[in-house]
C-alpha atoms as a PDB file:
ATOM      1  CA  UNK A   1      44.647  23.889 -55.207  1.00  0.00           C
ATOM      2  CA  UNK A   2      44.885  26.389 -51.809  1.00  0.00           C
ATOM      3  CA  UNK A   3      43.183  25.554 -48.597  1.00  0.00           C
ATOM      4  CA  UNK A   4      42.330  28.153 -46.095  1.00  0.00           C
ATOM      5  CA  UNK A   5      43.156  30.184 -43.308  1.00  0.00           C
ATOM      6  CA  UNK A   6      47.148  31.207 -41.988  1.00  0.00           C
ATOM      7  CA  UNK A   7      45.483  34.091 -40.284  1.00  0.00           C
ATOM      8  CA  UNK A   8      44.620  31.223 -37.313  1.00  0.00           C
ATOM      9  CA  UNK A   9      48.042  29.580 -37.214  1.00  0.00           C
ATOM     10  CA  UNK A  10      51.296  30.532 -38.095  1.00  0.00           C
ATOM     11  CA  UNK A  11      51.734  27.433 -39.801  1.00  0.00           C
ATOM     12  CA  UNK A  12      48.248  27.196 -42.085  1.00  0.00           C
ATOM     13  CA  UNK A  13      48.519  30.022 -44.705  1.00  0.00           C
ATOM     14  CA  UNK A  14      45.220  30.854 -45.859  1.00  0.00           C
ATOM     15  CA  UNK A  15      46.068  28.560 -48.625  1.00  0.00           C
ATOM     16  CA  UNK A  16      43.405  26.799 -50.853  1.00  0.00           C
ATOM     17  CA  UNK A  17      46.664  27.041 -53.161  1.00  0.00           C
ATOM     18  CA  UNK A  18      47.856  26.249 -56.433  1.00  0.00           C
ATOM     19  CA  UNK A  19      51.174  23.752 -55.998  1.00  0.00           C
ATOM     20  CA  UNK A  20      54.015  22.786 -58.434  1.00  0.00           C
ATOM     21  CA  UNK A  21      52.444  19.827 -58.711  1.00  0.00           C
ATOM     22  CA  UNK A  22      49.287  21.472 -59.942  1.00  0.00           C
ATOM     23  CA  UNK A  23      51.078  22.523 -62.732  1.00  0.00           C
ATOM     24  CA  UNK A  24      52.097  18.848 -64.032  1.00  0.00           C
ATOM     25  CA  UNK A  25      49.147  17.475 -63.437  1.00  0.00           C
ATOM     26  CA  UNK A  26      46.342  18.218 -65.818  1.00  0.00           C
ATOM     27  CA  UNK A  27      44.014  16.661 -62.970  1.00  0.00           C
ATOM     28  CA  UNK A  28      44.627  19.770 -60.576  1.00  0.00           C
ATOM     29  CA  UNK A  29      45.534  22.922 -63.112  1.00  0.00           C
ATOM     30  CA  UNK A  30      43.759  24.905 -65.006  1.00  0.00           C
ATOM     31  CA  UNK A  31      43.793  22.660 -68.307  1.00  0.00           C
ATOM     32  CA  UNK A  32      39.951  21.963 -69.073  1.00  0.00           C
ATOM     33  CA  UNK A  33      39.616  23.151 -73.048  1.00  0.00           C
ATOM     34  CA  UNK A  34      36.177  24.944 -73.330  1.00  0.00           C
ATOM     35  CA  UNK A  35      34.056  24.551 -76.504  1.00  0.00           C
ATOM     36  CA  UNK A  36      35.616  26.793 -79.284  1.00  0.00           C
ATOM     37  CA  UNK A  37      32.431  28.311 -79.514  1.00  0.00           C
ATOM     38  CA  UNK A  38      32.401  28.955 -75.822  1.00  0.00           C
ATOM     39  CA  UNK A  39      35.767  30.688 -75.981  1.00  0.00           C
ATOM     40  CA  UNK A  40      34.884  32.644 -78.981  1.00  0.00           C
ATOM     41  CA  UNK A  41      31.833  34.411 -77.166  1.00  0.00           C
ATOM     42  CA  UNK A  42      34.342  35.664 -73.856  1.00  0.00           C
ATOM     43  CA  UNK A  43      36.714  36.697 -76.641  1.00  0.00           C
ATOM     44  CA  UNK A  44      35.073  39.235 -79.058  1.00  0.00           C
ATOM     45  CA  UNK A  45      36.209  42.528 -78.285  1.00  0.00           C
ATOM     46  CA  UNK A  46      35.126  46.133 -78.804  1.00  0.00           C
ATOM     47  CA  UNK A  47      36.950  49.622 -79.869  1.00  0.00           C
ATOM     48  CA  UNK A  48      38.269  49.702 -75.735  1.00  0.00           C
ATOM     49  CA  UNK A  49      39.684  45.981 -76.422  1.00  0.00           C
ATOM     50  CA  UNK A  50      37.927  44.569 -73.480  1.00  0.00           C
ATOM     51  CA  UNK A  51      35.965  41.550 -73.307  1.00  0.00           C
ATOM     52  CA  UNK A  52      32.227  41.930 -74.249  1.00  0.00           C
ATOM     53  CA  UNK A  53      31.354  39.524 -71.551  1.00  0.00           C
ATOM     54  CA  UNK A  54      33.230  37.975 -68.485  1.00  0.00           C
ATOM     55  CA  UNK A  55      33.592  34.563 -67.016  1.00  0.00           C
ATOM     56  CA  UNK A  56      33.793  36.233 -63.592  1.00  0.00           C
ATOM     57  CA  UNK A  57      31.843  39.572 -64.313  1.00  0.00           C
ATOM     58  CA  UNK A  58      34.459  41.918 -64.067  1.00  0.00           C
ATOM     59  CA  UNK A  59      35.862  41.299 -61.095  1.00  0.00           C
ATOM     60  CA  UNK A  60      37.692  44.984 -61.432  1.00  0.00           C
ATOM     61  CA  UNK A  61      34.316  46.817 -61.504  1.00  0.00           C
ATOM     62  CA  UNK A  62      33.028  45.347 -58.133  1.00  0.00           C
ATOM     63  CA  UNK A  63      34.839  47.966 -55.827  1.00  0.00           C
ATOM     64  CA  UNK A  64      35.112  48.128 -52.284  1.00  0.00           C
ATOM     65  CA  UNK A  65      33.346  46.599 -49.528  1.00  0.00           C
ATOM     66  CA  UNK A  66      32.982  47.140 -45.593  1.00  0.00           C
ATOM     67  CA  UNK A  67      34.430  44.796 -43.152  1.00  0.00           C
ATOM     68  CA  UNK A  68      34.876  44.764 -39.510  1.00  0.00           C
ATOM     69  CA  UNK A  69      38.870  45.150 -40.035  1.00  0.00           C
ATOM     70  CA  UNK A  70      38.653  48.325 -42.963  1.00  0.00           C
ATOM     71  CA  UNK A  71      37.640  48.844 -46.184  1.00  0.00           C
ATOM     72  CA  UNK A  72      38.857  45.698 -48.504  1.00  0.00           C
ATOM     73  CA  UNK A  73      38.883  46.234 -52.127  1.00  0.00           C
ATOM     74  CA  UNK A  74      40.283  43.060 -54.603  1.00  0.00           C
ATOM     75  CA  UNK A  75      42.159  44.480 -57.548  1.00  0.00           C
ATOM     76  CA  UNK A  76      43.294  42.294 -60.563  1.00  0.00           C
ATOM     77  CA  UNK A  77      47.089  41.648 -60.487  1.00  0.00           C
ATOM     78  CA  UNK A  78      49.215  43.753 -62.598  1.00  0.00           C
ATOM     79  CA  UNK A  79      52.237  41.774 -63.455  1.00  0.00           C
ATOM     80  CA  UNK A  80      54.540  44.664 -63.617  1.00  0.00           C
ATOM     81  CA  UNK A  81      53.268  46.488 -60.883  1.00  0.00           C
ATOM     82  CA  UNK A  82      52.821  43.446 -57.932  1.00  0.00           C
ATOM     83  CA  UNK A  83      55.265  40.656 -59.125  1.00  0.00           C
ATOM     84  CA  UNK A  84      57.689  41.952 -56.504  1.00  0.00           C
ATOM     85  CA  UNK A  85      55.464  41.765 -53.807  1.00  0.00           C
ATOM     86  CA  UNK A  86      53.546  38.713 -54.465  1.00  0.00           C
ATOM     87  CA  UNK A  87      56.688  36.801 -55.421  1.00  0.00           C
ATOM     88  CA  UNK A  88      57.854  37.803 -52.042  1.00  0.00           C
ATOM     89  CA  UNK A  89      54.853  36.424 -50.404  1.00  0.00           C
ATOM     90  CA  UNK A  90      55.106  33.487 -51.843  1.00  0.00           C
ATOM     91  CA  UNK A  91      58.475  32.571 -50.790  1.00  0.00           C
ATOM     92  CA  UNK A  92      57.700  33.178 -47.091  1.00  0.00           C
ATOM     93  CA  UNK A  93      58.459  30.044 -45.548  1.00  0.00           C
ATOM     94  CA  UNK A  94      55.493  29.440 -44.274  1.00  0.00           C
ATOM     95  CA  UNK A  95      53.313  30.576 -47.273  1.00  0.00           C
ATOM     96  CA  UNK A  96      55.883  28.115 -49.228  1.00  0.00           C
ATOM     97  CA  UNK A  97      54.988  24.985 -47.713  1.00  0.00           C
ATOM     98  CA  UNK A  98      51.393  24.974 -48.840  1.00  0.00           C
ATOM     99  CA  UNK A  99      51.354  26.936 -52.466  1.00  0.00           C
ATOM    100  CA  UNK A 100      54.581  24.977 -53.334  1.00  0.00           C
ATOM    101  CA  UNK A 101      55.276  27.659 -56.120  1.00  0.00           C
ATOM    102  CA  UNK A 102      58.786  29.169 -54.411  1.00  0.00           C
ATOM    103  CA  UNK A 103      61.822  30.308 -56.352  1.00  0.00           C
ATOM    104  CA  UNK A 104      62.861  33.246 -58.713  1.00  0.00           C
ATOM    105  CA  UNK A 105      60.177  35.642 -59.467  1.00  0.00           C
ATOM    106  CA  UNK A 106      60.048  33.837 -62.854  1.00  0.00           C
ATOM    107  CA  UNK A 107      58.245  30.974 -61.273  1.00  0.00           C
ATOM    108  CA  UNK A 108      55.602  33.435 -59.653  1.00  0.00           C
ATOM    109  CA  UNK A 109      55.394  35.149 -62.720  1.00  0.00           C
ATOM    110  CA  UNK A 110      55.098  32.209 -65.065  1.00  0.00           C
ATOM    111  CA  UNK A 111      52.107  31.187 -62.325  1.00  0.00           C
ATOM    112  CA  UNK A 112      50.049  34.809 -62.757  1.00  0.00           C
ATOM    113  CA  UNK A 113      50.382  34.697 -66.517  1.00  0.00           C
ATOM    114  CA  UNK A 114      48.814  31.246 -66.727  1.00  0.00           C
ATOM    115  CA  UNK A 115      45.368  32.836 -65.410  1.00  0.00           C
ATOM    116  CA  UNK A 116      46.167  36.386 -67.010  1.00  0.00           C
ATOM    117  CA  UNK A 117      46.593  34.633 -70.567  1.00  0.00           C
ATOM    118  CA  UNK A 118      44.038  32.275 -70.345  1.00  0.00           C
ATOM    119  CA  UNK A 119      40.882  32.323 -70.940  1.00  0.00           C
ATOM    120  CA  UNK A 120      39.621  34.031 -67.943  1.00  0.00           C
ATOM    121  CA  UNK A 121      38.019  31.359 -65.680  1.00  0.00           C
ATOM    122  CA  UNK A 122      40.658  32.512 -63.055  1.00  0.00           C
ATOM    123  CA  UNK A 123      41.597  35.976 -61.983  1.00  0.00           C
ATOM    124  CA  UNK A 124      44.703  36.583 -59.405  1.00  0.00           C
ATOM    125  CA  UNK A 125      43.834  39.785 -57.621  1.00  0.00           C
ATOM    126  CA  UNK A 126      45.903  41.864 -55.004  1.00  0.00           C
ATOM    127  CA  UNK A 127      43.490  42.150 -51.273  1.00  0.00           C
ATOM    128  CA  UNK A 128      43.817  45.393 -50.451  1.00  0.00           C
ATOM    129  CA  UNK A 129      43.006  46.341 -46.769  1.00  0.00           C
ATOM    130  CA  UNK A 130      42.133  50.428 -45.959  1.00  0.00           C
ATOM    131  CA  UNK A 131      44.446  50.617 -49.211  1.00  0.00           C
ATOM    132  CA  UNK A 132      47.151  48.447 -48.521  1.00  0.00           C
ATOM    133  CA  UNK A 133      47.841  45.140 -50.211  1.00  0.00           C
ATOM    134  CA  UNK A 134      47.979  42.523 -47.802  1.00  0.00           C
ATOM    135  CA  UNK A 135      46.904  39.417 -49.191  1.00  0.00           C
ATOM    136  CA  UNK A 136      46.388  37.503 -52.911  1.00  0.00           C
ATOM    137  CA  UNK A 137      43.612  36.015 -54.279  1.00  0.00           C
ATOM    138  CA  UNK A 138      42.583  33.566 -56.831  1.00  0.00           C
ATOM    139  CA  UNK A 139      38.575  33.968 -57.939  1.00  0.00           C
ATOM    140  CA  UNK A 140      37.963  31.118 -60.593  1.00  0.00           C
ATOM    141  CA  UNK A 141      35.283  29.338 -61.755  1.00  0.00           C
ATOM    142  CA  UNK A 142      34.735  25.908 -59.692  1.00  0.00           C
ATOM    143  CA  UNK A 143      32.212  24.536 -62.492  1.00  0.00           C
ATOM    144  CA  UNK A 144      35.126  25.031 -65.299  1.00  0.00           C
ATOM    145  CA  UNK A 145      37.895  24.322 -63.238  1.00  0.00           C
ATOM    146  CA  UNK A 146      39.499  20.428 -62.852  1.00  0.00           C
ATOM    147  CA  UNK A 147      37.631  20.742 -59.012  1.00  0.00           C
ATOM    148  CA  UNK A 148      34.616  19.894 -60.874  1.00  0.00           C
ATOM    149  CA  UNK A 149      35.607  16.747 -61.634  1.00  0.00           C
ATOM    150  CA  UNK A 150      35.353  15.622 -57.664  1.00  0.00           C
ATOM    151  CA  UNK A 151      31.866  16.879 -56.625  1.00  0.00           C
ATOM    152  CA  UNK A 152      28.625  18.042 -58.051  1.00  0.00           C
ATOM    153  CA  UNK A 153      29.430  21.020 -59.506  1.00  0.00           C
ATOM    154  CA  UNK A 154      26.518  23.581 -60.779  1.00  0.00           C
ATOM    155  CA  UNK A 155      26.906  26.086 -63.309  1.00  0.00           C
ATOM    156  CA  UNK A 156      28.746  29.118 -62.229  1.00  0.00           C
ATOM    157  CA  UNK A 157      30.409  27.761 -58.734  1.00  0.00           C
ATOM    158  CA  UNK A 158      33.153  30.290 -57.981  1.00  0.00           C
ATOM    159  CA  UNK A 159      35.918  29.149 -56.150  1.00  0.00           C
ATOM    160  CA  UNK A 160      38.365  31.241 -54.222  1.00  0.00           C
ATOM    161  CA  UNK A 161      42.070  30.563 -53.144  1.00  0.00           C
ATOM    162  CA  UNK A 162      43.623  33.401 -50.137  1.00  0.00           C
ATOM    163  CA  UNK A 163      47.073  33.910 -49.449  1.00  0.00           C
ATOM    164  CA  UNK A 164      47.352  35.868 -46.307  1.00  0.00           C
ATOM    165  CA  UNK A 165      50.903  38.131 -46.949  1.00  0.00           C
ATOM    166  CA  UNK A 166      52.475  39.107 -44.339  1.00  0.00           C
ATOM    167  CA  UNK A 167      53.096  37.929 -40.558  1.00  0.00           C
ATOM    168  CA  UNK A 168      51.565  40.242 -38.861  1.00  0.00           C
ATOM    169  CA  UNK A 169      48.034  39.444 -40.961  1.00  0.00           C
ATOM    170  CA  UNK A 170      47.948  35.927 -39.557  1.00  0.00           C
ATOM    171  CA  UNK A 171      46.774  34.369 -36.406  1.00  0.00           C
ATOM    172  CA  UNK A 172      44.267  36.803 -35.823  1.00  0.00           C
ATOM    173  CA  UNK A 173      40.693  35.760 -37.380  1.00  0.00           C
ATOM    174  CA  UNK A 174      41.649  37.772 -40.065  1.00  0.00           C
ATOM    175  CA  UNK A 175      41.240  35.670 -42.831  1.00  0.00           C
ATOM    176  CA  UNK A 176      37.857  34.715 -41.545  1.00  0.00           C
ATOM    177  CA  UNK A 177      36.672  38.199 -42.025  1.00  0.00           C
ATOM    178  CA  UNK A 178      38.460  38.962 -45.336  1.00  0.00           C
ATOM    179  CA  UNK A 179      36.881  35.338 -46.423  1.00  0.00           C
ATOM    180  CA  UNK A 180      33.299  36.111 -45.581  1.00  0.00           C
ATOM    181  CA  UNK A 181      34.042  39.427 -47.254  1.00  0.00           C
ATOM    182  CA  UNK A 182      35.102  37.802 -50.705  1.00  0.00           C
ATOM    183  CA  UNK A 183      32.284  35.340 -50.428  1.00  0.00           C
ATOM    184  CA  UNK A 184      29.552  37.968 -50.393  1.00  0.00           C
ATOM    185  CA  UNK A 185      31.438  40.256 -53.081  1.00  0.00           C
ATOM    186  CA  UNK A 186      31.280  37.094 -55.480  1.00  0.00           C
ATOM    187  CA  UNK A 187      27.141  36.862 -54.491  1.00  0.00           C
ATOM    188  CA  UNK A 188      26.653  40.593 -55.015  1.00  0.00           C
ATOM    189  CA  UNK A 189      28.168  40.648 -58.392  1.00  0.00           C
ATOM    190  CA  UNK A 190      27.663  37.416 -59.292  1.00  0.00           C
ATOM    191  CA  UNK A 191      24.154  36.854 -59.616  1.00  0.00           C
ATOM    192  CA  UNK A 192      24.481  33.558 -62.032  1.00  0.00           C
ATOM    193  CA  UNK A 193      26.732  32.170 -59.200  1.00  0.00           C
ATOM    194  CA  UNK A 194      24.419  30.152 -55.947  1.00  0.00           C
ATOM    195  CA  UNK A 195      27.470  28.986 -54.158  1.00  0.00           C
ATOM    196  CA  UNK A 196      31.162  30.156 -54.010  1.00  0.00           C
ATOM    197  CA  UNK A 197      33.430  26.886 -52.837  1.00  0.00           C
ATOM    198  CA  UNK A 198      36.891  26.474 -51.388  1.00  0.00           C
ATOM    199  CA  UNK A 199      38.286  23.208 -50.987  1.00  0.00           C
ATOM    200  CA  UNK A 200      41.429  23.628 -47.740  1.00  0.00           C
ATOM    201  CA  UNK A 201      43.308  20.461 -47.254  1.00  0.00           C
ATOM    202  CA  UNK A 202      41.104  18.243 -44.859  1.00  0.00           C
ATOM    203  CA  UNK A 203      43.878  18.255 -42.016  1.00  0.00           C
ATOM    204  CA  UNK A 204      43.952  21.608 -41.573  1.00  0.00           C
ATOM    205  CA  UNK A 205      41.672  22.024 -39.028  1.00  0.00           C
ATOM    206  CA  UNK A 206      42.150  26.297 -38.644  1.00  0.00           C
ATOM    207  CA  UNK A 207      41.747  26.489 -42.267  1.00  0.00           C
ATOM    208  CA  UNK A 208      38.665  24.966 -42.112  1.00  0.00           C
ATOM    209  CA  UNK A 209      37.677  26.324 -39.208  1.00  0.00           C
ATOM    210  CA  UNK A 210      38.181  29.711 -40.927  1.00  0.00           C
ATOM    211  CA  UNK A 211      35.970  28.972 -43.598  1.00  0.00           C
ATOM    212  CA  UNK A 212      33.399  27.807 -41.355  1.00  0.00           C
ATOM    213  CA  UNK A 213      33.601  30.721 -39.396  1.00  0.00           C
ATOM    214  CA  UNK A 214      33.095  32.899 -42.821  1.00  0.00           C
ATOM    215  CA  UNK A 215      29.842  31.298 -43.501  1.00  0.00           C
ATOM    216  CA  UNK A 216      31.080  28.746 -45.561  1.00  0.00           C
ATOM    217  CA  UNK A 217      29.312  24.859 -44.558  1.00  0.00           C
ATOM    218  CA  UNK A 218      31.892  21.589 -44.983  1.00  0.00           C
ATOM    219  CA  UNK A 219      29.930  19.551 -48.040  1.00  0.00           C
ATOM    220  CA  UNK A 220      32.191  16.919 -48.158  1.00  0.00           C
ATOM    221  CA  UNK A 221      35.473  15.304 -48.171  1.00  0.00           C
ATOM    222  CA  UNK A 222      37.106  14.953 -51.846  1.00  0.00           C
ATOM    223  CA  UNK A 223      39.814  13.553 -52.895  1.00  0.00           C
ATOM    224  CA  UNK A 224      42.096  15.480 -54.863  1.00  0.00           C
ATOM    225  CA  UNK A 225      45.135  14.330 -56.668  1.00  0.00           C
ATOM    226  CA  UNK A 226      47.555  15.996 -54.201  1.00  0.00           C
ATOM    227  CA  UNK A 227      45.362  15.819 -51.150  1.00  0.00           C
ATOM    228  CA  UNK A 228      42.021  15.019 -49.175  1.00  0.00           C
ATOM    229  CA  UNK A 229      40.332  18.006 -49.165  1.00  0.00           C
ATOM    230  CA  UNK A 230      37.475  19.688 -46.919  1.00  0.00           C
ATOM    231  CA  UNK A 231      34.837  20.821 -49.970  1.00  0.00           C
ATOM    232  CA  UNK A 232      33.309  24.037 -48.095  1.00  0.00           C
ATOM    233  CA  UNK A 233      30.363  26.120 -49.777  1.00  0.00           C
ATOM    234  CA  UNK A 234      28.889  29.178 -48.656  1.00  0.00           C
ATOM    235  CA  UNK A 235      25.396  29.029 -50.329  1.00  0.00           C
ATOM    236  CA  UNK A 236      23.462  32.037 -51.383  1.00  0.00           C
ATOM    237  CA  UNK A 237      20.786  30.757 -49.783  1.00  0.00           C
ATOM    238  CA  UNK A 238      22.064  30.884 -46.419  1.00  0.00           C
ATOM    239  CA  UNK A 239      23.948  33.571 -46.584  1.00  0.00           C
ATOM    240  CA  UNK A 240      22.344  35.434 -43.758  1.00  0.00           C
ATOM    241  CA  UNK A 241      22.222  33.190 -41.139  1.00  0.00           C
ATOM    242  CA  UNK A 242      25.333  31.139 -41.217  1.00  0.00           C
END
């Protein structure tokens, strides 16, 4: 899974990121099986073909929000329209080391359509800053995700993974902003959802710095199966004074 912020070092990608290794181990992916009759209720569609219900309330209907950098606004990844991009971020050097997913664009692409074809308890979206993509997200549910296997998990924990894009984005507090900024767009249109959760690799101190400085509190340490992580929570609850 990602850890946090490369906006405060060059060398600490916001990344509470999904590796390659994530993918062969059914311990850190996205391989919990949901009751059929759980499935079958996000499923049903109408005459438009969209879900009648959400796992993450419609993350494409939540819009906008202000922030002290610009207007940021997540929009669910279109395959065909932001592979290029994202596939680019992803092989940035630095961006590489934590997410572990470089290569051909078929390896970023075979990583997107494992959320997009699921069963929607993760959604990749494009961070787009006064208009302008300039970082990717991962909002998924915490409580349904393999995470919830290493702390207390409540129902409808939302989890969120940043990938800051390009250069010029990092090393400059913003992820901290663009995190607190996610973290109150899940609360606002979330209302089933008390605490969104991140978990940044425990040694990297400016990720977890970021987070703290978004509001987020450090819970606890876990131990993943690819690293010791740094379980941060911003609570509803405290949302307006931390």
């Amino acid at each position: 899974m990602p850890s946090a912020d490369a906006s405060t070092d060059a060398r600490t990608d916001i990344t509470t990121a999904p590796t390659a290794e994530d993918s062969e181990d059914s311990e850190d992916t996205l391989e919990l099986r949901l009751p059929a009759e759980f499935v079958a209720r996000y499923t049903q569609t109408g005459e438009t073909g969209e879900s009648a219900d959400d796992l993450l309330d419609r993350i494409g209907d939540w819009g906008p929000s202000r922030t002290p950098a610009g207007s940021f606004h997540l929009v669910p990844v279109q395959v065909e329209r932001d592979l290029p991009l994202i596939g680019r971020w992803i092989n940035d050097p630095t961006v590489a080391t934590f997410w572990e997913l470089a290569g051909t664009e078929c390896v970023t692409e075979a990583h997107l359509r494992s959320q997009l074809d699921g069963d929607g308890r993760s959604v990749p979206c494009l961070g787009l800053l006064e208009g302008t993509p300039m970082s990717y997200w991962e909002v998924y549910r915490a409580d349904l995700d393999p995470l919830a296997r290493h702390y207390p998990a409540r129902p409808h924990d939302t989890g969120v993974h940043l990938l800051l894009g390009g250069v010029a984005d990092r090393g400059r507090g913003l992820g901290s902003i663009l995190l607190r900024a996610v973290a109150d767009l899940v609360l606002d249109n979330r209302p089933s959802c008390a605490r969104v959760v991140a978990e940044p690799d425990l040694r990297n101190t400016p990720s977890v710095s970021a987070f703290l400085s978004a509001g987020f509190r450090f819970a606890a340490e876990v131990d993943l199966p690819v690293k010791r992580a740094a379980l941060m929570v911003r609570d509803r609850g405290l949302r307006d004074v931390l």
